[in-house]
Each structure stands twice: as structure tokens, then as C-alpha cells.
C-alpha atoms as a PDB file:
ATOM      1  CA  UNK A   1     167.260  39.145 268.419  1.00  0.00           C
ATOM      2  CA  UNK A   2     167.303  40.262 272.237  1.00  0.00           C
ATOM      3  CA  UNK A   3     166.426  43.296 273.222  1.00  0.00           C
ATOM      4  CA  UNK A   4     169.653  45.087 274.142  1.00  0.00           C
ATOM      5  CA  UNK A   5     171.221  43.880 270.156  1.00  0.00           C
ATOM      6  CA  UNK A   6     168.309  45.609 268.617  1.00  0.00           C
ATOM      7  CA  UNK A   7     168.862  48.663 270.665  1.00  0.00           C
ATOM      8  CA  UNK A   8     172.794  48.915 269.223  1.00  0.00           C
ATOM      9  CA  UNK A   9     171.299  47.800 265.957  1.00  0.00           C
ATOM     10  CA  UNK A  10     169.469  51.287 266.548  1.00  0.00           C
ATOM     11  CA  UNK A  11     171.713  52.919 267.631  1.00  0.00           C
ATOM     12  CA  UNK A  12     174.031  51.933 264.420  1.00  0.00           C
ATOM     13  CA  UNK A  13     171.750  52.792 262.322  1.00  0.00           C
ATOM     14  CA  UNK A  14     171.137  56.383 263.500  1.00  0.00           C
ATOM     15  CA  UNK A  15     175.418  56.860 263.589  1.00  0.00           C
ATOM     16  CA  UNK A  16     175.030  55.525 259.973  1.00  0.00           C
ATOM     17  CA  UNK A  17     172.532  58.557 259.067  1.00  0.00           C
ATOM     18  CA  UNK A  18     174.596  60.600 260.649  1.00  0.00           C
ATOM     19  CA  UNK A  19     177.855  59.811 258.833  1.00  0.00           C
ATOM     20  CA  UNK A  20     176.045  59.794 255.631  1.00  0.00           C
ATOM     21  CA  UNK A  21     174.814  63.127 255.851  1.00  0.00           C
ATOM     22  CA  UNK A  22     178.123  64.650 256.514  1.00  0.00           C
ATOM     23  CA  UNK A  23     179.389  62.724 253.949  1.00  0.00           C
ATOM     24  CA  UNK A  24     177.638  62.913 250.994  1.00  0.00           C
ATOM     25  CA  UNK A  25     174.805  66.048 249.844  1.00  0.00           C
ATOM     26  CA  UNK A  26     171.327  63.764 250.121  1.00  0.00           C
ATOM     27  CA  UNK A  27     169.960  67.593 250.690  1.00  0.00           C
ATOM     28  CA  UNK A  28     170.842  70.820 250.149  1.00  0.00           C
ATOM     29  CA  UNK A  29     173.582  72.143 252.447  1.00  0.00           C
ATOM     30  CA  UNK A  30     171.418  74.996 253.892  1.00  0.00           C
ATOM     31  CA  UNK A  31     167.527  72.861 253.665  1.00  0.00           C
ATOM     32  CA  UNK A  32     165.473  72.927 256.804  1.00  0.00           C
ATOM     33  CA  UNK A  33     165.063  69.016 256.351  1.00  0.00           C
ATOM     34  CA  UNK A  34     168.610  68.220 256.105  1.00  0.00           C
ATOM     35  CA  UNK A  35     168.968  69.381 259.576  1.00  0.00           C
ATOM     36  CA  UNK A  36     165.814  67.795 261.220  1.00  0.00           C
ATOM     37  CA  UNK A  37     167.155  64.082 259.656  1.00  0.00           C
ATOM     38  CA  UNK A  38     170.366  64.919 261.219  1.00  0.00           C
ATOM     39  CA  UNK A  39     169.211  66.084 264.487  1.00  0.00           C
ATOM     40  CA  UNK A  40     166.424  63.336 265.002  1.00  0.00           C
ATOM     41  CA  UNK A  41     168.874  61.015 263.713  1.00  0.00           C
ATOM     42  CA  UNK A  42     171.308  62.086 266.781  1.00  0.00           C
ATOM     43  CA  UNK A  43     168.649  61.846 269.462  1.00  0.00           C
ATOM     44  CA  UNK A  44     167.548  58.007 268.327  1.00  0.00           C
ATOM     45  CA  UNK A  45     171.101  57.391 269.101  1.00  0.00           C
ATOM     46  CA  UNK A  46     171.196  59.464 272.542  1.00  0.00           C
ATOM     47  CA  UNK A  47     167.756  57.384 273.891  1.00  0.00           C
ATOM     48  CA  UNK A  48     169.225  54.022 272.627  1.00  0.00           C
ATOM     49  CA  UNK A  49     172.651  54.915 274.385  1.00  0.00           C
ATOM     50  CA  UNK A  50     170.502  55.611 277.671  1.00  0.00           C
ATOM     51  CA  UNK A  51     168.192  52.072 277.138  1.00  0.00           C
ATOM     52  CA  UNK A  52     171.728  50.616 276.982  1.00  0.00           C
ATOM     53  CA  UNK A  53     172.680  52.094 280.108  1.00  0.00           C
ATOM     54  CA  UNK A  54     175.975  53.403 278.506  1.00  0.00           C
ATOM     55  CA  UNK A  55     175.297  56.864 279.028  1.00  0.00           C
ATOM     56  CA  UNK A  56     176.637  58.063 282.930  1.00  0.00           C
ATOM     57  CA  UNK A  57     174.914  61.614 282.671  1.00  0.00           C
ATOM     58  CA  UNK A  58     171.047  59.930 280.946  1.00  0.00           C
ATOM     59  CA  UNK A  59     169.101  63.563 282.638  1.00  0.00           C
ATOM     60  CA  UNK A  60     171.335  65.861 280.778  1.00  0.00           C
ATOM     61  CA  UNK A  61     171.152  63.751 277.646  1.00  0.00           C
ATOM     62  CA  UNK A  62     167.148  63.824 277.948  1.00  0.00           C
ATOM     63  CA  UNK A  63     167.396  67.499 277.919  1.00  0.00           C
ATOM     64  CA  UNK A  64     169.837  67.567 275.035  1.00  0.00           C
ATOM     65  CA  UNK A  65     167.392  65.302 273.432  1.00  0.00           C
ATOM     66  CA  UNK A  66     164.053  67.709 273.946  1.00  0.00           C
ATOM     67  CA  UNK A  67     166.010  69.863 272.375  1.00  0.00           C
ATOM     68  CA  UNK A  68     166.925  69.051 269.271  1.00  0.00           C
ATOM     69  CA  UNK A  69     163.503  67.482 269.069  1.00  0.00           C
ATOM     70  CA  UNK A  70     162.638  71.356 269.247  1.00  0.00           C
ATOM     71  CA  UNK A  71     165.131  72.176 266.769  1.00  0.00           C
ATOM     72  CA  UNK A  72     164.030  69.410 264.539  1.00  0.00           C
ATOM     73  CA  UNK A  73     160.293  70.231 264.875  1.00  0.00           C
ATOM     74  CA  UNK A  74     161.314  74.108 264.008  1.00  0.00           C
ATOM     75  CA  UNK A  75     163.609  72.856 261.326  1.00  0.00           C
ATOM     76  CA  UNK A  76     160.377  71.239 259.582  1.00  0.00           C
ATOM     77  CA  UNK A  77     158.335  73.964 260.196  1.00  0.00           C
ATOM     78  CA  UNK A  78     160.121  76.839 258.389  1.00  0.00           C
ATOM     79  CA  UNK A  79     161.291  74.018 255.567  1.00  0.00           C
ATOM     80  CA  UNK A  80     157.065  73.852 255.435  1.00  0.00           C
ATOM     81  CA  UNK A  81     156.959  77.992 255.424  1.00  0.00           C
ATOM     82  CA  UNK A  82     159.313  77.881 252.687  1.00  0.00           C
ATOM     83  CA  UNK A  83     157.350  75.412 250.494  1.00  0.00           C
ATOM     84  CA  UNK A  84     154.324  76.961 251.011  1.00  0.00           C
ATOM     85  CA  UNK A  85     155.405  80.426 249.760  1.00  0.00           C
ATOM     86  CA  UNK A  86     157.542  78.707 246.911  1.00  0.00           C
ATOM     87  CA  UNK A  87     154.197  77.588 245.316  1.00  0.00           C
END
């Protein structure tokens, strides 16, 4: 498989997460972690779109991406808070 097929294989698969988690309830409407897979999920898409040179505005999308990297990092940390004073 060349290089640019397994970057829209990526990219598929990330648009698959995607749809699947606004489909169906894999997590909990309000978890921490439901958000993080979704927004990690949108950024794999975002950096293959740019390797595929399909996206016209790539710096914008970069900072996009950072942050919900940010927001996914957060996401995990308070879903970790939560746990921790759970047990």
C-alpha cells in the first residue's frame, strides 16, 4: 500500500470513530474519555488531511489540532481525578 492510500486509510478510520461515537453510547454521554477519543480521533484526521495536502489553510488546522490535543490531554486528566477520588 503507498503511502498517500494509507494516509486516507487513516484518515477513514478516524471519521469512522467519529461517526461511531455520535452514533451509538460506547461511553457515558458526559465521561471525560468519551471526549478525548472523540477529539484525538478528529485531529488524526486533521494531520492526515494536511499529509494529503487537501487541507488549503494546514497552519490554522495545526493550531486547531494543539488544541484539542490540550482538550484531550485535560479531558484525561480530570476523567483520572475522578477515578482517583471514586476509589
Amino acid at each position: 500500500m503507498e503511502e498517500k492510500e494509507q494516509l486516507r486509510r487513516i484518515r477513514d478510520l478516524a471519521r469512522e470513530i467519529m461517526e461511531t461515537l455520535l452514533q451509538e453510547s460506547f461511553f457515558n454521554r458526559g465521561s471525560h474519555l468519551r471526549d478525548s477519543v472523540e477529539n484525538l480521533a478528529n485531529t488524526v484526521a486533521a494531520l492526515a488531511e494536511i499529509q494529503l495536502e487537501e487541507d488549503k489553510n494546514a497552519h490554522d488546522t495545526l493550531r486547531y489540532t494543539i488544541t484539542k490535543m490540550r482538550i484531550a490531554r485535560n479531558a484525561v486528566e480530570q476523567e483520572k481525578q475522578t477515578k482517583k477520588h471514586l476509589a
